[in-house]
PDB file of N, CA and C in Angstrom:
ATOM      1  N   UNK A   1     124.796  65.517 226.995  1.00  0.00           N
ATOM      2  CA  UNK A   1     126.061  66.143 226.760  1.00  0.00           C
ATOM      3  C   UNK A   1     126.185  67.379 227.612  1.00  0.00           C
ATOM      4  N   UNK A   2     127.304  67.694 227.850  1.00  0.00           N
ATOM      5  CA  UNK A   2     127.217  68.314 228.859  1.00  0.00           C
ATOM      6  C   UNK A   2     127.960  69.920 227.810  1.00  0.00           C
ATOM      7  N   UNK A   3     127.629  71.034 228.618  1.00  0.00           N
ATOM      8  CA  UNK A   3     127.842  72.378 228.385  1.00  0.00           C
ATOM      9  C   UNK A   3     129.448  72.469 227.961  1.00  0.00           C
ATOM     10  N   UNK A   4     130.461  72.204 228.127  1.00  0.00           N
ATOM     11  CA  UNK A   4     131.586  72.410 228.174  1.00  0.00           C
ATOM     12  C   UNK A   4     132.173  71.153 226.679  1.00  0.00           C
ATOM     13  N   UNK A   5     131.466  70.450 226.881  1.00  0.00           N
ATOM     14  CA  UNK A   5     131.751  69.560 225.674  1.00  0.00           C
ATOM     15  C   UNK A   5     131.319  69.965 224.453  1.00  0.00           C
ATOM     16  N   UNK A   6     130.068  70.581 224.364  1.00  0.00           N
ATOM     17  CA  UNK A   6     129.823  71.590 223.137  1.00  0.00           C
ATOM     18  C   UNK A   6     130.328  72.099 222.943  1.00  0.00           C
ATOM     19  N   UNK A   7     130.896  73.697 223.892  1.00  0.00           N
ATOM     20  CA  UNK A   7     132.129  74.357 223.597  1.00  0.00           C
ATOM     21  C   UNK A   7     133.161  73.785 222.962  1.00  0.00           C
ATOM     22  N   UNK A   8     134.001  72.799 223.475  1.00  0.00           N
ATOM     23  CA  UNK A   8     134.567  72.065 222.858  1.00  0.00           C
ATOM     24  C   UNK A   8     134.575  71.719 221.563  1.00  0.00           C
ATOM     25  N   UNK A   9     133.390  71.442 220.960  1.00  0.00           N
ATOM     26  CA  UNK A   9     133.169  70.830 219.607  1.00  0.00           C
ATOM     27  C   UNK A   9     133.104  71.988 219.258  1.00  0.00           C
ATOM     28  N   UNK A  10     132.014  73.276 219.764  1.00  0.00           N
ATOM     29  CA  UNK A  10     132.185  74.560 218.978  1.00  0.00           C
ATOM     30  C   UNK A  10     133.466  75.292 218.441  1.00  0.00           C
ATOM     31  N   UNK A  11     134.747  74.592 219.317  1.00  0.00           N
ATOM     32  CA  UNK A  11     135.760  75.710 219.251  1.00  0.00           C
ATOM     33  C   UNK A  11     136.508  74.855 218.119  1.00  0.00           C
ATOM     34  N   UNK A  12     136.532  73.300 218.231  1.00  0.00           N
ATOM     35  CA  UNK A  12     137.054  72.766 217.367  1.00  0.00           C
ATOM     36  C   UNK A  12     136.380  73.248 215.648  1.00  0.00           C
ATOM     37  N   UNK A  13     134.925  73.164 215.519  1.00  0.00           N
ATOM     38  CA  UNK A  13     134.714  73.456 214.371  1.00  0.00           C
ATOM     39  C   UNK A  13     135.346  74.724 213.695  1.00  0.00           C
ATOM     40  N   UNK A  14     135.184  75.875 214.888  1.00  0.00           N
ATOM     41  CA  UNK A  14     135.745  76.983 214.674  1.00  0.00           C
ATOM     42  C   UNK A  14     137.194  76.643 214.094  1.00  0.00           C
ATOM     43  N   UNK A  15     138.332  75.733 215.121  1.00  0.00           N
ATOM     44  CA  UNK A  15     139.233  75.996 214.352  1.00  0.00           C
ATOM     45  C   UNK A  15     139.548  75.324 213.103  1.00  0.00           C
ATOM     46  N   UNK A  16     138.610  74.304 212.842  1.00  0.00           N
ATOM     47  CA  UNK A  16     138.923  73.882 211.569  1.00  0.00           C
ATOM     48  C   UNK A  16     138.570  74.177 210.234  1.00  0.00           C
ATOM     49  N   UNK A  17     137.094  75.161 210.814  1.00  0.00           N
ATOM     50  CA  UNK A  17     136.864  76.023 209.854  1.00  0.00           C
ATOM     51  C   UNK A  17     137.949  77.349 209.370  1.00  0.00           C
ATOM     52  N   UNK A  18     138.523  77.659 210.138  1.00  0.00           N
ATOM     53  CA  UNK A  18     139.724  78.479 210.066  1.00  0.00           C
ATOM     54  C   UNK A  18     141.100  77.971 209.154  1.00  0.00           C
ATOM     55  N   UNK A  19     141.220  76.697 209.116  1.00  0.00           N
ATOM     56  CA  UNK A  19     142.393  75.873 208.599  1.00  0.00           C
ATOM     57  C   UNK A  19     142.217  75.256 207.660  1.00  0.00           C
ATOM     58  N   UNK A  20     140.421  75.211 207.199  1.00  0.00           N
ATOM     59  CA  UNK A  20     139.981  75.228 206.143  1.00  0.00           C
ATOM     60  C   UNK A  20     139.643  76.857 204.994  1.00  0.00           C
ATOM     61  N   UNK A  21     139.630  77.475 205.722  1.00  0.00           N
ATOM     62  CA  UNK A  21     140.055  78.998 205.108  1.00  0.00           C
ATOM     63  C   UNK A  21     141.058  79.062 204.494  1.00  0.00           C
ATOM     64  N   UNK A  22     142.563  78.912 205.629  1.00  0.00           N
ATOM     65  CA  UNK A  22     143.662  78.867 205.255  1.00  0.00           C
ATOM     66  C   UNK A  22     143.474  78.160 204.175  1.00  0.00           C
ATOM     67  N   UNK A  23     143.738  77.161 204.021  1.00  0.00           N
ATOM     68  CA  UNK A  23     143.490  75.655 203.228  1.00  0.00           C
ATOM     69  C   UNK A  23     143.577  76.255 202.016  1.00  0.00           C
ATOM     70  N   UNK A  24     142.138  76.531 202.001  1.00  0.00           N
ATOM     71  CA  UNK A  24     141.040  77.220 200.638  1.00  0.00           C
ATOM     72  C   UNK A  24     142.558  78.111 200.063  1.00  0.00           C
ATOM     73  N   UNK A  25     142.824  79.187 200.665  1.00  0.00           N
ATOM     74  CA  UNK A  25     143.517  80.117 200.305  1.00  0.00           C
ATOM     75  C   UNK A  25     144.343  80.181 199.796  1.00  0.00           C
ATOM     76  N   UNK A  26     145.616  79.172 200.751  1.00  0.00           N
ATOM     77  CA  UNK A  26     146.908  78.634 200.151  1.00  0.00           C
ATOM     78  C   UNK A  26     146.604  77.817 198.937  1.00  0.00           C
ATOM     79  N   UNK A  27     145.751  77.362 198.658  1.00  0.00           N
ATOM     80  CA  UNK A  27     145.573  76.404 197.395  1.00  0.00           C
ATOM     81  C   UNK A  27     145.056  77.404 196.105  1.00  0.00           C
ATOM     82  N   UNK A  28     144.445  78.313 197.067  1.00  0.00           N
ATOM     83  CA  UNK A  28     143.975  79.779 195.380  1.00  0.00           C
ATOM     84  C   UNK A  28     145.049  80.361 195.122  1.00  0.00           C
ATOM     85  N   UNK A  29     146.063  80.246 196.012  1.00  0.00           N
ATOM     86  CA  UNK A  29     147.637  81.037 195.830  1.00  0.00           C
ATOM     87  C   UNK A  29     148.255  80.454 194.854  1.00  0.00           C
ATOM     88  N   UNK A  30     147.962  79.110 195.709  1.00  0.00           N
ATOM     89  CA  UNK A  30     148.471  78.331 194.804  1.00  0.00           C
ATOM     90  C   UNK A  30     148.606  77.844 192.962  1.00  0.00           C
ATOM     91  N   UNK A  31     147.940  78.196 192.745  1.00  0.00           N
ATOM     92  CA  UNK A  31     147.189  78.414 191.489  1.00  0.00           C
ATOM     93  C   UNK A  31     147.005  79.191 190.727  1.00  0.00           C
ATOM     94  N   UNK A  32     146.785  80.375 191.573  1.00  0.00           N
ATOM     95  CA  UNK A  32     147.015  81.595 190.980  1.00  0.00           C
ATOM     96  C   UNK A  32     148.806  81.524 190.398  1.00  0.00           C
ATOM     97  N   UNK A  33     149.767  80.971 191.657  1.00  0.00           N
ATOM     98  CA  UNK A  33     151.478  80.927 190.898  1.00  0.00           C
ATOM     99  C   UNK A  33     151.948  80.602 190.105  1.00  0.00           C
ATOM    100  N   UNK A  34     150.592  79.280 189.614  1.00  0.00           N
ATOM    101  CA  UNK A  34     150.900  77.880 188.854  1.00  0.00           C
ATOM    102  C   UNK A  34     150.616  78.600 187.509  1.00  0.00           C
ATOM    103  N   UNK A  35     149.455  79.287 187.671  1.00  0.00           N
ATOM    104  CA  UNK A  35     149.074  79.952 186.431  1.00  0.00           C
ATOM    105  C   UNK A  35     149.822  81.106 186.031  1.00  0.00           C
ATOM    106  N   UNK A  36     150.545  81.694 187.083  1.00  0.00           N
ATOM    107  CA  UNK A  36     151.352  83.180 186.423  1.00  0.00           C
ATOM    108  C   UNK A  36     152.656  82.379 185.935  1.00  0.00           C
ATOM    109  N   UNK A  37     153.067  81.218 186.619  1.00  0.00           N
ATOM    110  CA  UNK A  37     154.610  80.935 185.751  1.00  0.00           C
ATOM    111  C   UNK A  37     154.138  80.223 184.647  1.00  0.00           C
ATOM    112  N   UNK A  38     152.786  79.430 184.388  1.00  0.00           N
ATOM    113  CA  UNK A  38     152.955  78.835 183.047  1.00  0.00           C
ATOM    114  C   UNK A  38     152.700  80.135 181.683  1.00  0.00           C
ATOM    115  N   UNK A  39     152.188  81.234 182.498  1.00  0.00           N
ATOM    116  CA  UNK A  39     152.400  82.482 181.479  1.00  0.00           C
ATOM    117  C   UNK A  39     153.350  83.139 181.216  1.00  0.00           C
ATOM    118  N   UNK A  40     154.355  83.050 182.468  1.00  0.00           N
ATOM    119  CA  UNK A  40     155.319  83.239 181.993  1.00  0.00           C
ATOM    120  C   UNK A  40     156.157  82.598 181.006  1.00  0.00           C
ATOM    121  N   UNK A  41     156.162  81.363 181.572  1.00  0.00           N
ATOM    122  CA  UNK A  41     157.071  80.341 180.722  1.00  0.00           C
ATOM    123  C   UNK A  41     156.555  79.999 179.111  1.00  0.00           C
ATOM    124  N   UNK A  42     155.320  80.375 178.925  1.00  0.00           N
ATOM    125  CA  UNK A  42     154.457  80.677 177.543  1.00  0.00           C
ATOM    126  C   UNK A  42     154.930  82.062 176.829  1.00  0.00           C
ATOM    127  N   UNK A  43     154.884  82.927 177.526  1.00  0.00           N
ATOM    128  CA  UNK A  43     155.471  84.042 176.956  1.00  0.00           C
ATOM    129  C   UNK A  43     157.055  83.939 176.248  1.00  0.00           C
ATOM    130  N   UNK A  44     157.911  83.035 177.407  1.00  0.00           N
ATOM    131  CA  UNK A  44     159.219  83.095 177.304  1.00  0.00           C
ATOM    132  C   UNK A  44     159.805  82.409 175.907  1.00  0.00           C
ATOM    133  N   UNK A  45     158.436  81.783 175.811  1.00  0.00           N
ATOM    134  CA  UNK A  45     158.950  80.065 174.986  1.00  0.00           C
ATOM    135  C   UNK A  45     158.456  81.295 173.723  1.00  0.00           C
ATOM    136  N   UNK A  46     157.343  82.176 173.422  1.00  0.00           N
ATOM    137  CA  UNK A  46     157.019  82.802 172.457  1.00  0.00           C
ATOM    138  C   UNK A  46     158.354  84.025 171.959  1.00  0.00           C
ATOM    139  N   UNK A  47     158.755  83.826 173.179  1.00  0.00           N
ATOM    140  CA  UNK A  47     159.685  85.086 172.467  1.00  0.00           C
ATOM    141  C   UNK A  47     160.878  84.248 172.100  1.00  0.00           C
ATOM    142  N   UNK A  48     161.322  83.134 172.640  1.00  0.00           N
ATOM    143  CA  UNK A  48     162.362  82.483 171.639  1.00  0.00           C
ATOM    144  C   UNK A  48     162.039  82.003 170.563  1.00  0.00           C
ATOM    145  N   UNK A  49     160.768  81.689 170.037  1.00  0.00           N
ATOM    146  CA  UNK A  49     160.422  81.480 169.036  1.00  0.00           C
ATOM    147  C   UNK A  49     160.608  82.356 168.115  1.00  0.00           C
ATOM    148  N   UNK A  50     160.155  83.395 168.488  1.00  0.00           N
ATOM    149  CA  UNK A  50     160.150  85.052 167.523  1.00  0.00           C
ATOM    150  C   UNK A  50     161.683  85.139 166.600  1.00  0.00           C
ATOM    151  N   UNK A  51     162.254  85.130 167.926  1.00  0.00           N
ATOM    152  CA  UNK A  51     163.905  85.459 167.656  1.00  0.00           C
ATOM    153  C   UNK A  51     164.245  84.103 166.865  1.00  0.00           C
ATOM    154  N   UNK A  52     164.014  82.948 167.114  1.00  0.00           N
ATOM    155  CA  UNK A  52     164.455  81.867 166.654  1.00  0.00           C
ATOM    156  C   UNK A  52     164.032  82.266 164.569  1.00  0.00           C
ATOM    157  N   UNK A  53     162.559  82.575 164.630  1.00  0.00           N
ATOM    158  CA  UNK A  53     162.183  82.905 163.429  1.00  0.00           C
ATOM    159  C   UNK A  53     162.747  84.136 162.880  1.00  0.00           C
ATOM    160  N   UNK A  54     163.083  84.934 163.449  1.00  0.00           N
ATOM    161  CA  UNK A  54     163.592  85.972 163.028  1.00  0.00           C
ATOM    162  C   UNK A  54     165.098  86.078 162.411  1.00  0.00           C
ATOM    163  N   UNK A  55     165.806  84.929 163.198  1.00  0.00           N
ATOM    164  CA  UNK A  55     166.951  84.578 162.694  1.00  0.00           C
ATOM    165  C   UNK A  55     167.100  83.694 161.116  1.00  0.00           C
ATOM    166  N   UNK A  56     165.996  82.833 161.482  1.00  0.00           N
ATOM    167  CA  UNK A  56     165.839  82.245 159.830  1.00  0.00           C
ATOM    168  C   UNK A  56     165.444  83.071 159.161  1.00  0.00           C
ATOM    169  N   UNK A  57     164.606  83.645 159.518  1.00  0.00           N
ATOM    170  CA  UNK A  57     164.253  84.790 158.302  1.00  0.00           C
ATOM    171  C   UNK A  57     165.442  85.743 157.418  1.00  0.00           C
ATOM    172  N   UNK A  58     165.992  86.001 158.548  1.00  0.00           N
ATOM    173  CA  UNK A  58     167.149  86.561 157.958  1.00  0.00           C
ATOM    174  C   UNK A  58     168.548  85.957 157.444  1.00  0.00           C
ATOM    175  N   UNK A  59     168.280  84.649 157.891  1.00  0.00           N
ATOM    176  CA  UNK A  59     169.196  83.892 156.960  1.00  0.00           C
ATOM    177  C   UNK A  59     168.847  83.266 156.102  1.00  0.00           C
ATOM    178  N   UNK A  60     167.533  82.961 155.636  1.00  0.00           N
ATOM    179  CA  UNK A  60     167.063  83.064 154.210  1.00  0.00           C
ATOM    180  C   UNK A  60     166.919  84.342 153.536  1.00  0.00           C
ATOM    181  N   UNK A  61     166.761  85.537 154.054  1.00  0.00           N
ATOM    182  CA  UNK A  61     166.681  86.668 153.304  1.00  0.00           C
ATOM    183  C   UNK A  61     168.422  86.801 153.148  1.00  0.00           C
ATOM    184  N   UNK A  62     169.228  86.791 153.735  1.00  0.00           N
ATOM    185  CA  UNK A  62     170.745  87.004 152.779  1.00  0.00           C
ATOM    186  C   UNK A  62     170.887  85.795 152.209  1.00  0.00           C
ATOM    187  N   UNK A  63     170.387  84.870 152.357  1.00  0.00           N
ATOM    188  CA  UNK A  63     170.877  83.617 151.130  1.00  0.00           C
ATOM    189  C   UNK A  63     170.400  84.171 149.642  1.00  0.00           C
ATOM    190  N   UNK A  64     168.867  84.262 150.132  1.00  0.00           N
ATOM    191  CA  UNK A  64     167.773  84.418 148.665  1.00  0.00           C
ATOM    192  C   UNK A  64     168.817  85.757 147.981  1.00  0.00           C
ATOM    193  N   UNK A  65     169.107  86.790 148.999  1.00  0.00           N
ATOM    194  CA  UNK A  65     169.702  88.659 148.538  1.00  0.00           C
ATOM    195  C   UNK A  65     171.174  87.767 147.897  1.00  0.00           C
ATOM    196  N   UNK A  66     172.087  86.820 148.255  1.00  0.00           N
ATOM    197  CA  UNK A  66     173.044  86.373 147.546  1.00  0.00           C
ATOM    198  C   UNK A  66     172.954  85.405 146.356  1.00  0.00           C
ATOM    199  N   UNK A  67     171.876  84.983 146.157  1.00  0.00           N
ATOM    200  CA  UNK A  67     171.297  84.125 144.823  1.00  0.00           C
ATOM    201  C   UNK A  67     170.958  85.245 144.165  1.00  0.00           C
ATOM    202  N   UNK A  68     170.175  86.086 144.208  1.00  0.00           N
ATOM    203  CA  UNK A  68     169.321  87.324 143.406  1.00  0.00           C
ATOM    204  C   UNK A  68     170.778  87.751 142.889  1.00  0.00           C
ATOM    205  N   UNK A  69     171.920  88.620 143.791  1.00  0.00           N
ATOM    206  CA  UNK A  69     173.391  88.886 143.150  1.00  0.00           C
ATOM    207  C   UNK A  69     173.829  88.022 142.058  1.00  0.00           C
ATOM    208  N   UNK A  70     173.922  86.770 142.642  1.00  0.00           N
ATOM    209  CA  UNK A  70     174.571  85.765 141.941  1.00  0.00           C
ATOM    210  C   UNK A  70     173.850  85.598 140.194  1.00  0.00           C
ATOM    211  N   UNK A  71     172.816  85.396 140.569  1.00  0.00           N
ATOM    212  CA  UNK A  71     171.400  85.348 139.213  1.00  0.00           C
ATOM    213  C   UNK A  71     172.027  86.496 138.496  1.00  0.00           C
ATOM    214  N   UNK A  72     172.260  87.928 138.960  1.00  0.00           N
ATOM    215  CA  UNK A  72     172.008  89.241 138.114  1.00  0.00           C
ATOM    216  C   UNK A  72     173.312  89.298 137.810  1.00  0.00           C
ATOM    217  N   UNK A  73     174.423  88.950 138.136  1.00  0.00           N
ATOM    218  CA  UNK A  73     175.714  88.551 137.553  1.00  0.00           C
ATOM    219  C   UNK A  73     175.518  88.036 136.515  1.00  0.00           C
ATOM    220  N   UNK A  74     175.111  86.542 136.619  1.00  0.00           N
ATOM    221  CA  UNK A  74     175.034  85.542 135.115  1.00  0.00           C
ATOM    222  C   UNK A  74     174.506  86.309 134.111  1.00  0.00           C
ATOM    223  N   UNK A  75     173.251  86.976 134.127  1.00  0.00           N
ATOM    224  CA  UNK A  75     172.538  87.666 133.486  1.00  0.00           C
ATOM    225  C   UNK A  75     173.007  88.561 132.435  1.00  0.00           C
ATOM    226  N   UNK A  76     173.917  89.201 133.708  1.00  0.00           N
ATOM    227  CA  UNK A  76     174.489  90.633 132.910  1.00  0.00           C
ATOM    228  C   UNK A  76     176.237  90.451 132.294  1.00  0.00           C
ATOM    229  N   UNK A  77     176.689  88.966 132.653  1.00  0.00           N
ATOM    230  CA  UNK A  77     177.085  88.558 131.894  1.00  0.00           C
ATOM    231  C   UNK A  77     176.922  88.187 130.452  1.00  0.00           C
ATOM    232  N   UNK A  78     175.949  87.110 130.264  1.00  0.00           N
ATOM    233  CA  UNK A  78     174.906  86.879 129.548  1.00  0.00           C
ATOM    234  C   UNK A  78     174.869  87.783 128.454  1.00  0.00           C
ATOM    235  N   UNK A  79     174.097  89.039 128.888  1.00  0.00           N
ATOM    236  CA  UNK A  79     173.757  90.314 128.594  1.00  0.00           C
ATOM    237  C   UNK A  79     174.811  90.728 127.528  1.00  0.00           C
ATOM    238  N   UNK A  80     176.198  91.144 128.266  1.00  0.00           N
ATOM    239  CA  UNK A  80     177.451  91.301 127.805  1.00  0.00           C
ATOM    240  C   UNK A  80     177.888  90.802 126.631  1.00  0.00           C
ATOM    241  N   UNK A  81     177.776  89.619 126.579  1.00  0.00           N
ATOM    242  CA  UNK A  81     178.476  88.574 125.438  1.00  0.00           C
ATOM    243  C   UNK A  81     177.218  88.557 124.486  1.00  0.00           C
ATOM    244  N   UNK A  82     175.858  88.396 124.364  1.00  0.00           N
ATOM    245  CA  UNK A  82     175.062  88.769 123.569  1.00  0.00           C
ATOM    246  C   UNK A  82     175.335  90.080 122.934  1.00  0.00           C
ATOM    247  N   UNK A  83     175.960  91.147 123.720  1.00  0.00           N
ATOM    248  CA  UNK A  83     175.713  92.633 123.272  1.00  0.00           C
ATOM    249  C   UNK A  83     177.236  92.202 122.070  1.00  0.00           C
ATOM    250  N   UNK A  84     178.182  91.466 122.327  1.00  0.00           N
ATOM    251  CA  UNK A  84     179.488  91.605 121.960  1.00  0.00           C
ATOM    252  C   UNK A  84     179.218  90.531 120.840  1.00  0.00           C
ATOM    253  N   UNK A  85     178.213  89.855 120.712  1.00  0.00           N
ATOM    254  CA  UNK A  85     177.925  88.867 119.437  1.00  0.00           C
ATOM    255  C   UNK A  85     177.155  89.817 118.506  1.00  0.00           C
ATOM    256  N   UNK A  86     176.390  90.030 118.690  1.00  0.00           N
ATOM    257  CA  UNK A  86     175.436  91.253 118.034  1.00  0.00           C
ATOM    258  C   UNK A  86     176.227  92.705 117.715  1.00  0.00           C
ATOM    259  N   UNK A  87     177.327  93.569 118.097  1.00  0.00           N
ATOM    260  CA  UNK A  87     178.343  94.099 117.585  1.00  0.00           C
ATOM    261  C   UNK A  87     179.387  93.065 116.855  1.00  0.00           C
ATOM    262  N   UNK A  88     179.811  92.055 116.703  1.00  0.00           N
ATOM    263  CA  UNK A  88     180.537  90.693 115.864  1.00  0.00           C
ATOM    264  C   UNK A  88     179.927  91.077 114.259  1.00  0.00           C
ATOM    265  N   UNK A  89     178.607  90.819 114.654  1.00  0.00           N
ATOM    266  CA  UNK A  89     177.779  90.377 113.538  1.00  0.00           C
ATOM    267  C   UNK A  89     177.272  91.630 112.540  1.00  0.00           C
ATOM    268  N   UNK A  90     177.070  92.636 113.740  1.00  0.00           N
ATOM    269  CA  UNK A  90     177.011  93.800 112.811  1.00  0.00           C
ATOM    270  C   UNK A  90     178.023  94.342 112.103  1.00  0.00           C
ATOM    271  N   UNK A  91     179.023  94.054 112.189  1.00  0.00           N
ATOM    272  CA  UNK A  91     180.225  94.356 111.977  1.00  0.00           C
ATOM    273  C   UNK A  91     180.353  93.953 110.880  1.00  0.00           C
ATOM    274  N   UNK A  92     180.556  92.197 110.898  1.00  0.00           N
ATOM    275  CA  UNK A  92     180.423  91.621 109.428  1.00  0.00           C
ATOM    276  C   UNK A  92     179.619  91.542 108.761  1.00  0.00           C
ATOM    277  N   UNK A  93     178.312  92.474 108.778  1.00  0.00           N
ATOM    278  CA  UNK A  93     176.933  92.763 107.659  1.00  0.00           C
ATOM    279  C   UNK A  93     177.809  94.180 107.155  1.00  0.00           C
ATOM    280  N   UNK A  94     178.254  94.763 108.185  1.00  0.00           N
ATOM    281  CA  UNK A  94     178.676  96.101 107.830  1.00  0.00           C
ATOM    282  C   UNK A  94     179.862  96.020 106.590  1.00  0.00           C
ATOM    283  N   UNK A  95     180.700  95.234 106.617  1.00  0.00           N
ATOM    284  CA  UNK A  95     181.941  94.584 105.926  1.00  0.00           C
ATOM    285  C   UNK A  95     181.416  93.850 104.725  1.00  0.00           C
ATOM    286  N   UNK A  96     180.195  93.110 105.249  1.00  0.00           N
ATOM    287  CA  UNK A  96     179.873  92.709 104.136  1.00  0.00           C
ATOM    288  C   UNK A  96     179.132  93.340 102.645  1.00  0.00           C
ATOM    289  N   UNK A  97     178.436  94.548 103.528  1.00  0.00           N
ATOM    290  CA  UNK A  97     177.573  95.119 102.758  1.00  0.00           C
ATOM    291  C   UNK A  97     178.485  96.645 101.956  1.00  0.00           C
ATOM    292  N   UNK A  98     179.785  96.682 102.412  1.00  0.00           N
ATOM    293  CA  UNK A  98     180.461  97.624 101.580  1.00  0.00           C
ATOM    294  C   UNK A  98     181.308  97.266 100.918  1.00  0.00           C
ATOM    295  N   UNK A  99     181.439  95.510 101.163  1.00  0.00           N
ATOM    296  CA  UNK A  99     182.313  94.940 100.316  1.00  0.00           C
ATOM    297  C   UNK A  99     181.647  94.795  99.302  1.00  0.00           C
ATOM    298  N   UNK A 100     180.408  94.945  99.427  1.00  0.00           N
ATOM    299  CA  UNK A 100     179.738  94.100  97.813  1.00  0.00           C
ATOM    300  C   UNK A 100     178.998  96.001  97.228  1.00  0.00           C
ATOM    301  N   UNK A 101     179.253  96.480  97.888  1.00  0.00           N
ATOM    302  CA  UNK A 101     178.875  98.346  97.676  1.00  0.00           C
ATOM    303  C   UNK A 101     180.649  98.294  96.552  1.00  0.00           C
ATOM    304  N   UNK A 102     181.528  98.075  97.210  1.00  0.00           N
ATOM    305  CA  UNK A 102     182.834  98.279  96.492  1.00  0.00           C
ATOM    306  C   UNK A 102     183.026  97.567  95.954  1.00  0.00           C
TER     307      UNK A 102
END
């Protein structure tokens, strides 16, 4: 083989070792992008989730806060008409007990 044909092969390895650098590189870039947008797009998807939950949350918390109203209404309805049976009744022990006094 002759002197100039080595060169040859030397310069070729050289440049393909070079385009295998590149290579290497663009493909760690590569990857490195692949991996920052699926963090992004992980992050993104976490924060619509948040908000997504945050919205139910709060539309079960004013449903449950308008049942709790609704409940303490009946109640104190309830409440009311018990208090107004129990003045009824005392009334007619009271009537009764001075009718039989008189």
């Amino acid at each position: 083989m002759s002197v100039e044909f080595l060169k040859v092969i030397r310069e070729t390895e050289k440049k393909c070792e070079q385009k295998l650098k590149k290579a290497e590189t663009s493909k760690q870039n590569a990857i490195m992008e692949a991996e920052k947008s699926a963090v992004l797009r992980v992050r993104d998807t976490e924060i619509q989730a948040k908000e997504e939950a945050d919205k139910i949350l709060s539309s079960v918390g004013d449903r449950v806060e308008k049942e709790y109203v609704k409940v303490l209404n009946i109640f104190e309805e309830e409440q009311n008409k018990l208090k107004e049976k129990a003045k009824k009744i005392e009334k007619k022990a009271v009537d009764y007990i001075l009718s039989n006094i008189f």
